[in-house]
Protein backbone atom coordinates (compact mmCIF):
# COMPACT_ATOMS: atom_id res chain seq x y z
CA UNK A 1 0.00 0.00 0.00
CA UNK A 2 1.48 3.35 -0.92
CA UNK A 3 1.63 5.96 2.22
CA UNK A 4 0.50 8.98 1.26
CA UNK A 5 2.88 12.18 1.24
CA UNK A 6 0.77 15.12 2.16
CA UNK A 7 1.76 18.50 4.16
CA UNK A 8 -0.28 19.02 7.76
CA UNK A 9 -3.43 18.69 7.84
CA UNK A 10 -3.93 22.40 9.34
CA UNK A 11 -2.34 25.18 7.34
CA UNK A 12 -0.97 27.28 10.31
CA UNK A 13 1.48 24.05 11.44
CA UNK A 14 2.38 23.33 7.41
CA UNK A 15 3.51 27.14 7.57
CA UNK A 16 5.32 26.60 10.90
CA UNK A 17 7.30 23.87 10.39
CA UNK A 18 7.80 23.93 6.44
CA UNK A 19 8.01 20.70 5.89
CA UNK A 20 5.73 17.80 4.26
CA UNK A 21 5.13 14.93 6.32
CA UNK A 22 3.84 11.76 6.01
CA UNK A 23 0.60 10.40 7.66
CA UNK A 24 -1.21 7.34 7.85
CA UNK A 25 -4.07 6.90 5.29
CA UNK A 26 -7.45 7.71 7.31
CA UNK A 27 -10.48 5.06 6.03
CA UNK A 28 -13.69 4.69 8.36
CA UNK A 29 -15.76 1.75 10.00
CA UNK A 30 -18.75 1.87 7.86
CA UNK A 31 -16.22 1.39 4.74
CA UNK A 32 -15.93 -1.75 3.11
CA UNK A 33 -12.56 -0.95 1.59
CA UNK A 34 -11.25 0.70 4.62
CA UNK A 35 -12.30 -2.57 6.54
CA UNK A 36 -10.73 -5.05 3.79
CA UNK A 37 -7.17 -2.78 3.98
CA UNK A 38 -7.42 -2.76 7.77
CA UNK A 39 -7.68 -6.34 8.06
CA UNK A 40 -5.24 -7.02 5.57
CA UNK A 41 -2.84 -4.99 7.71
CA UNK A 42 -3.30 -6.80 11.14
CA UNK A 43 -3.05 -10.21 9.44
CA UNK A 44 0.61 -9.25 7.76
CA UNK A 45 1.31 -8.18 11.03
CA UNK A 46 1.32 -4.40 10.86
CA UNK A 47 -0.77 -2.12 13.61
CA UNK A 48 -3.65 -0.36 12.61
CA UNK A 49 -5.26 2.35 14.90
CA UNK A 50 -9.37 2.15 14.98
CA UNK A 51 -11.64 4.32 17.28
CA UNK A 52 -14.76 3.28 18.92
CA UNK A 53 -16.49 6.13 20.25
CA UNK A 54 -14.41 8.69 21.86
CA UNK A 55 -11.33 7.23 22.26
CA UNK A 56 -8.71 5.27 19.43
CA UNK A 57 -7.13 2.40 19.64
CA UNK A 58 -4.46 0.21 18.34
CA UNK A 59 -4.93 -2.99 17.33
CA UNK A 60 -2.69 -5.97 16.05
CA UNK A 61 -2.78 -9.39 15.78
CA UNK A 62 -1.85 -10.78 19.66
CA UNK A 63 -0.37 -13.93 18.19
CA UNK A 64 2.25 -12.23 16.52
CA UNK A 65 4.55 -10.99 19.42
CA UNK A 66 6.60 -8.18 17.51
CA UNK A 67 3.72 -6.36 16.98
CA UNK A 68 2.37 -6.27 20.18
CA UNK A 69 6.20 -5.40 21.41
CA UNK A 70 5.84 -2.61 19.06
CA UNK A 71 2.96 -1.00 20.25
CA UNK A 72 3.91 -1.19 23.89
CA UNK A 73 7.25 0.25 22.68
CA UNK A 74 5.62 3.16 20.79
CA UNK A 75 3.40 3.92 23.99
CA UNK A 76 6.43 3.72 26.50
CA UNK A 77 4.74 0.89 28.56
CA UNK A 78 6.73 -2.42 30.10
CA UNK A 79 7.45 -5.08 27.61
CA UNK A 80 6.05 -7.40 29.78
CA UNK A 81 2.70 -5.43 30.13
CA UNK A 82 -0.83 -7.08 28.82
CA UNK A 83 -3.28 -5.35 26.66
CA UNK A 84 -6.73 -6.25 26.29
CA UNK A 85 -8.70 -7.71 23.62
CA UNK A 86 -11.62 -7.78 22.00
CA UNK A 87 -13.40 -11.37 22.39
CA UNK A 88 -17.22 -12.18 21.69
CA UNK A 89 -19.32 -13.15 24.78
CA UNK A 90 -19.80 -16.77 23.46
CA UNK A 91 -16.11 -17.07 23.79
CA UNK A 92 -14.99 -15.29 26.31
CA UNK A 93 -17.52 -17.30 29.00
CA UNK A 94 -15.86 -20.42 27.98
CA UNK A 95 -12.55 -18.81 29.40
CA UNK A 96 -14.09 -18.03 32.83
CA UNK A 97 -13.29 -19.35 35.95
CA UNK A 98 -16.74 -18.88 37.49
CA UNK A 99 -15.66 -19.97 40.95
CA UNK A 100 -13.71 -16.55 41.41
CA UNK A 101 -16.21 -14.46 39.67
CA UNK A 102 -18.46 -12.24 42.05
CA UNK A 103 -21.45 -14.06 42.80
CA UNK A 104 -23.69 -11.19 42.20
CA UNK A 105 -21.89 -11.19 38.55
CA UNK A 106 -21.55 -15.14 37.84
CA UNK A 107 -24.97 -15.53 36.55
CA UNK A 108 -24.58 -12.81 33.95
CA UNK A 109 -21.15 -15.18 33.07
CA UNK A 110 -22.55 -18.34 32.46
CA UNK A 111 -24.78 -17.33 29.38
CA UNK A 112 -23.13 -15.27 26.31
CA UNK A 113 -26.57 -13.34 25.91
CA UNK A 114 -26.33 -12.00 29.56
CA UNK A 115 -23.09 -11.13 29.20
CA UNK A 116 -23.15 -9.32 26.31
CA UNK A 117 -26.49 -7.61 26.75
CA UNK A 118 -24.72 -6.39 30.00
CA UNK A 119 -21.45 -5.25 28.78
CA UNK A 120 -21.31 -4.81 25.34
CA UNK A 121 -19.92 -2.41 23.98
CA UNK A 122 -20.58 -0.58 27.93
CA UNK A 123 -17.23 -1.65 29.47
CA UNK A 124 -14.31 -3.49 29.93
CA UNK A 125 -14.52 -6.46 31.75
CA UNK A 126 -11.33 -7.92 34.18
CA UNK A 127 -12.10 -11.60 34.80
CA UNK A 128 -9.87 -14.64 36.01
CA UNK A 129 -9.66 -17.87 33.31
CA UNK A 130 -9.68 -21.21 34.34
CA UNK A 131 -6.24 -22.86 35.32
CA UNK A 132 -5.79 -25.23 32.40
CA UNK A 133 -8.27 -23.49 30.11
CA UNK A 134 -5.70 -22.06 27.52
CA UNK A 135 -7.78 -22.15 24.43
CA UNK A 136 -10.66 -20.67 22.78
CA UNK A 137 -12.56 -23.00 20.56
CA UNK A 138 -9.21 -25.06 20.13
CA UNK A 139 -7.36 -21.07 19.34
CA UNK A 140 -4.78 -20.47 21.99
CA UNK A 141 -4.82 -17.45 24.13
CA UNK A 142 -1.73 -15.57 23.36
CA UNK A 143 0.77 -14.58 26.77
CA UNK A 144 0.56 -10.92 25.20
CA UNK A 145 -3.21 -10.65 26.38
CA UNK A 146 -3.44 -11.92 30.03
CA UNK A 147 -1.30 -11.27 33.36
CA UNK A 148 -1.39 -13.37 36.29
CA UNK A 149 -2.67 -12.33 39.63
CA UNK A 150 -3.20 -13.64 43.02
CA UNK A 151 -6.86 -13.61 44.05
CA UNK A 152 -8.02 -12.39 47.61
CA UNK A 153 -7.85 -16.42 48.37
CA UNK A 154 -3.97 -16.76 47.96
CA UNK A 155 -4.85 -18.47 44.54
CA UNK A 156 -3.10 -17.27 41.59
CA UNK A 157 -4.96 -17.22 37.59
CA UNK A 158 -4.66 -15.79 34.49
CA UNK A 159 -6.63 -12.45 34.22
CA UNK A 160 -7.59 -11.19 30.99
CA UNK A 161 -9.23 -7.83 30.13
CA UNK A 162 -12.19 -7.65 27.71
CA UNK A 163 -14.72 -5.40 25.75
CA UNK A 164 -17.33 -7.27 23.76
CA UNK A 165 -18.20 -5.03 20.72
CA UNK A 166 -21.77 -6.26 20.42
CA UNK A 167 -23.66 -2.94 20.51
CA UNK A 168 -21.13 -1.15 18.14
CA UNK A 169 -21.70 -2.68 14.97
CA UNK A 170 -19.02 -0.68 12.61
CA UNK A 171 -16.46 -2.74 15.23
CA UNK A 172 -18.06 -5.62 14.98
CA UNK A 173 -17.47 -5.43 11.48
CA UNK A 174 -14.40 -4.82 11.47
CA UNK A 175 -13.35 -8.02 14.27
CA UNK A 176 -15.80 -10.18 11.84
CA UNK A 177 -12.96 -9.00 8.66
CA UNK A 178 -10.03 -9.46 10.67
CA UNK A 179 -11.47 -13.13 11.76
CA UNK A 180 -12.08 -13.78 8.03
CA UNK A 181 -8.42 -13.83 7.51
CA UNK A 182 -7.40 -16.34 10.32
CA UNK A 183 -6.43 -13.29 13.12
CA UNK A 184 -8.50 -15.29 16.05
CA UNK A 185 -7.69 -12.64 18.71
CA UNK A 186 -6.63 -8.88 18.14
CA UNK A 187 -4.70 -7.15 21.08
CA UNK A 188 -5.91 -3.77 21.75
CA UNK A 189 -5.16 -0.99 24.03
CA UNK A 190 -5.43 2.77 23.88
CA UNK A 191 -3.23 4.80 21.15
CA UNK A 192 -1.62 7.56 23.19
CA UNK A 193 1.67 7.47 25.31
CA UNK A 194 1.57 5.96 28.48
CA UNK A 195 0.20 7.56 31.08
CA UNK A 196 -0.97 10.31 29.31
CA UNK A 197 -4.84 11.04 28.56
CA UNK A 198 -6.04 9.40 26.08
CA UNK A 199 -6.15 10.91 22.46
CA UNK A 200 -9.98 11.52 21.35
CA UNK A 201 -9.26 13.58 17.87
CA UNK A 202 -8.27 12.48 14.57
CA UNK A 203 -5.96 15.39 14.58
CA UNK A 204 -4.32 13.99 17.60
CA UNK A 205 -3.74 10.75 16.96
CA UNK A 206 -2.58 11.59 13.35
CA UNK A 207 -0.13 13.83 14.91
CA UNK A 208 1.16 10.86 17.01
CA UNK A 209 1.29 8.26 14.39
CA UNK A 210 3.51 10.59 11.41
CA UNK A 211 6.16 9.63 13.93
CA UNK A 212 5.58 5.70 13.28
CA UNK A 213 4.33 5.74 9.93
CA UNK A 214 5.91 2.69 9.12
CA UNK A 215 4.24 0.63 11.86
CA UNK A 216 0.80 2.36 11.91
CA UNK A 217 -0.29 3.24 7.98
CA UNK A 218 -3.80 2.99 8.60
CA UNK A 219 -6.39 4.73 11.27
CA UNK A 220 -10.01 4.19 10.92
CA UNK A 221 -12.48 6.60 12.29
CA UNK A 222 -16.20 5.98 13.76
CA UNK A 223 -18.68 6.73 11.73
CA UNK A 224 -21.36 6.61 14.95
CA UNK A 225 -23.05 10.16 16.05
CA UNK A 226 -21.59 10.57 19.87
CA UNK A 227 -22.82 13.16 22.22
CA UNK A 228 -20.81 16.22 23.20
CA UNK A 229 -19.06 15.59 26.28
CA UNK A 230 -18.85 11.72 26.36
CA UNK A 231 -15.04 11.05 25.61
CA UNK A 232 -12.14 9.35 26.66
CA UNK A 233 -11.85 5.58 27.33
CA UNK A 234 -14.32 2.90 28.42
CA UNK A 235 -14.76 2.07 31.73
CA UNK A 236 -13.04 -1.16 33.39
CA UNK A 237 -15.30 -3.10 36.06
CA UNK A 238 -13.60 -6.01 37.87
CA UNK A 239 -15.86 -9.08 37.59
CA UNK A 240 -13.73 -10.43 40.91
CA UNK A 241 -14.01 -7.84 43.20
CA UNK A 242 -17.49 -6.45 41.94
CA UNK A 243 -16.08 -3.09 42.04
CA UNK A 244 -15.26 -0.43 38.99
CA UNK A 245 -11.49 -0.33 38.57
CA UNK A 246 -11.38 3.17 36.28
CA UNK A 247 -14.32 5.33 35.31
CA UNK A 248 -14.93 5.99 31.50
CA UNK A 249 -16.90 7.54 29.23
CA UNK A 250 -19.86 5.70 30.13
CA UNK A 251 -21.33 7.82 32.90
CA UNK A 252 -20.58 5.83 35.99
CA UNK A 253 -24.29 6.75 37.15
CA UNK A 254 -25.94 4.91 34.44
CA UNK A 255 -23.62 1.60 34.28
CA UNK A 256 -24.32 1.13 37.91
CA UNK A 257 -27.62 1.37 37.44
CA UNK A 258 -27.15 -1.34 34.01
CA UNK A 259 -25.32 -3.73 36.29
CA UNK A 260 -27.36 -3.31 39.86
CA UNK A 261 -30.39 -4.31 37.71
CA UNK A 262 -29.03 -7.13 36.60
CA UNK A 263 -27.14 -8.46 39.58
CA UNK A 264 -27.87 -12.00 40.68
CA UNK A 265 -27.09 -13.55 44.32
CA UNK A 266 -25.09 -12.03 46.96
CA UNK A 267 -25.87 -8.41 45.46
CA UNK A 268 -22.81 -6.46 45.44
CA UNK A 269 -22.49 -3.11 47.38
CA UNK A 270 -21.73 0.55 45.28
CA UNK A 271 -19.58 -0.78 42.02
CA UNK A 272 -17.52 2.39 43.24
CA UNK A 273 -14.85 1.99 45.90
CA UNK A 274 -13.10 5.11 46.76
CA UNK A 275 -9.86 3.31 47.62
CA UNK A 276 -9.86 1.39 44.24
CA UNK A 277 -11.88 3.10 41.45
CA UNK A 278 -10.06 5.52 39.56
CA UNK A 279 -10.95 8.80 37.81
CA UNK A 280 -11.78 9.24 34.09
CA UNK A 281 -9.03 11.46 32.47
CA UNK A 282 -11.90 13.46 31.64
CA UNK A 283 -14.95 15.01 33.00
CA UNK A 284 -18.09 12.85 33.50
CA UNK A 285 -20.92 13.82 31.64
CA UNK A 286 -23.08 15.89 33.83
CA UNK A 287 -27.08 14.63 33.83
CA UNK A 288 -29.76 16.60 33.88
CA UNK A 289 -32.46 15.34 36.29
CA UNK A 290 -34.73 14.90 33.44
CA UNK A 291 -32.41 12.84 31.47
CA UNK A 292 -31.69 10.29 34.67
CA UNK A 293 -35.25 9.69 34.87
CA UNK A 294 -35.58 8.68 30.82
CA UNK A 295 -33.63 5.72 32.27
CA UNK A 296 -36.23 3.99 34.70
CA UNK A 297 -37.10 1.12 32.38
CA UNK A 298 -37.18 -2.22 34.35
CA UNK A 299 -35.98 -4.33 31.38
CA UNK A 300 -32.29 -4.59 31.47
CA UNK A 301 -32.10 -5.30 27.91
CA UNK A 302 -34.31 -2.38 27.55
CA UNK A 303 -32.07 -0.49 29.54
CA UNK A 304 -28.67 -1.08 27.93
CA UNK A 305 -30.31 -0.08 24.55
CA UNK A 306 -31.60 3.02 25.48
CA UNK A 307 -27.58 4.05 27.25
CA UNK A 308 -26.31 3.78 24.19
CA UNK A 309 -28.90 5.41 21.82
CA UNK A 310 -28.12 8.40 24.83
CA UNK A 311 -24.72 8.27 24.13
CA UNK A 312 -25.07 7.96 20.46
CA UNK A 313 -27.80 10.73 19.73
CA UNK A 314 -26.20 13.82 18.71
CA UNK A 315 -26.77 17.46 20.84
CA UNK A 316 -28.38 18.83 17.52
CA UNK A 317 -30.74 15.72 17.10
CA UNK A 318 -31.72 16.30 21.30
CA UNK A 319 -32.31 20.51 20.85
């Protein structure tokens, strides 16, 4: 694929810095092509950047070490650090090792509908896999996805982070391409430097990538409508401990009030713990009373639809 040569894409900094530099091509999730080309790229191995609401990601193929080395290289992060991935609920159960999941949570992980009508496409999802369990549907689970831990009971397991796509179709799509070609599971993790905030503009992350354009040639952009003020990364809820491990840009009001309706035995407490839960990088989105109470349906499934036509209804579509 030829890399296109083009100055900055804002006139002031082509005039500042004189120069012409190169930046990755820029395709979108509702584009066939762009999807084929991205795909194609994460199967020879390359790193493609993708964003799913307001934050972007990188994403390579996990089985392929060097590119997951890469990315935590370009980031700054430990080379022995695990990123997430992106696993359908059907699979991902199969992983679980129910016995250390939350009881008022292990319901919701025994069935691939509950799980996914829970948090799909709401959250990230920490949860412990099962001792000798090291394959998906025969597909191993590469060592660049999961860290191990020792539980509260002195037991140590494999802990893997997750976000199920169902719910975001133009990522869907994309997973379903990148499947198609024999990728079984994508490693993912936010594309900005380490312990920085997270990039949520195309400008920015273009910015960032001219500087790798040999390892990251592609960035696909969300088509989806998203509502001023909902940015940043998704949230990260501990299936163990019950409790939210980093706030996102779903509001933190409204995904407790998702999971506290679905909760099964031995109801869990707040999903916020003060001494545990960390802070978005940026500001919550700030309800209205009316808007909370738009949110009082009983049916869960219900209720998870109706977040995320909030989130993805435009200001000018509410006025």
């Amino acid at each position: 694929m030829a890399l296109k040569e083009m100055a900055t894409y804002t006139s002031d900094v082509a005039e500042y810095k004189g120069i012409l530099k190169r930046y990755p091509d820029v395709g979108s999730l509702d584009d066939q092509v762009s999807l084929n080309q991205a795909a194609d790229l994460v199967k020879s191995g390359r790193i493609i950047v993708a964003q799913m609401r307001g934050v972007f990601g990188f994403f390579s193929d996990a089985q392929q070490h060097t590119s997951v080395a890469k990315i935590r290289q370009i980031k700054g992060d430990k080379p022995d650090k695990a990123l997430s991935t992106m696993i359908s609920g059907e699979n991902f159960i199969k992983l679980l090792d129910l016995d250390h999941i939350h009881p008022a949570y292990r319901a919701i992980c025994k069935d691939a509908q509950e799980y996914e009508q829970v948090f799909g496409s709401i959250c990230h999802t920490k949860a412990p896999i099962l001792k000798n369990y090291s394959t998906i549907n025969k597909i191993e689970i590469p060592a660049d996805i999961y860290t191990t831990e020792r539980l509260p009971d002195g037991k140590e397991r494999k802990i893997i982070y997750n976000l199920s796509t169902i719910g975001h179709d133009p990522m869907t799509r994309l997973l379903t391409e990148i499947h198609k070609r024999g990728v079984d599971v994508v490693a993912v993790t936010s594309a900005n430097p380490s312990k920085q905030p997270e990039y949520t503009s195309r400008e920015e992350v273009l910015e960032y990538c001219t500087n790798y354009i040999d390892d990251i040639p592609f960035v696909l952009t969300d088509p989806l409508p998203i509502r001023r003020g909902i940015v940043g990364s998704f949230p990260q809820f501990d299936l163990i401990t019950g409790y939210l491990i980093r706030e996102g840009h779903i509001p933190t009001d409204l995904l407790e009030f998702l999971l506290t309706k679905r909760q099964g035995e031995g109801k869990a407490d707040s999903i916020v713990n003060k001494k545990i839960t960390k802070k978005s990088n940026y500001p919550s989105y700030n309800f209205k009373k009316e808007e909370i109470l738009n949110f009082e349906i009983n049916n869960p499934a219900s209720l998870r639809k109706a977040i995320l036509d909030f989130i993805h209804t435009t200001d000018e579509e509410v006025v």
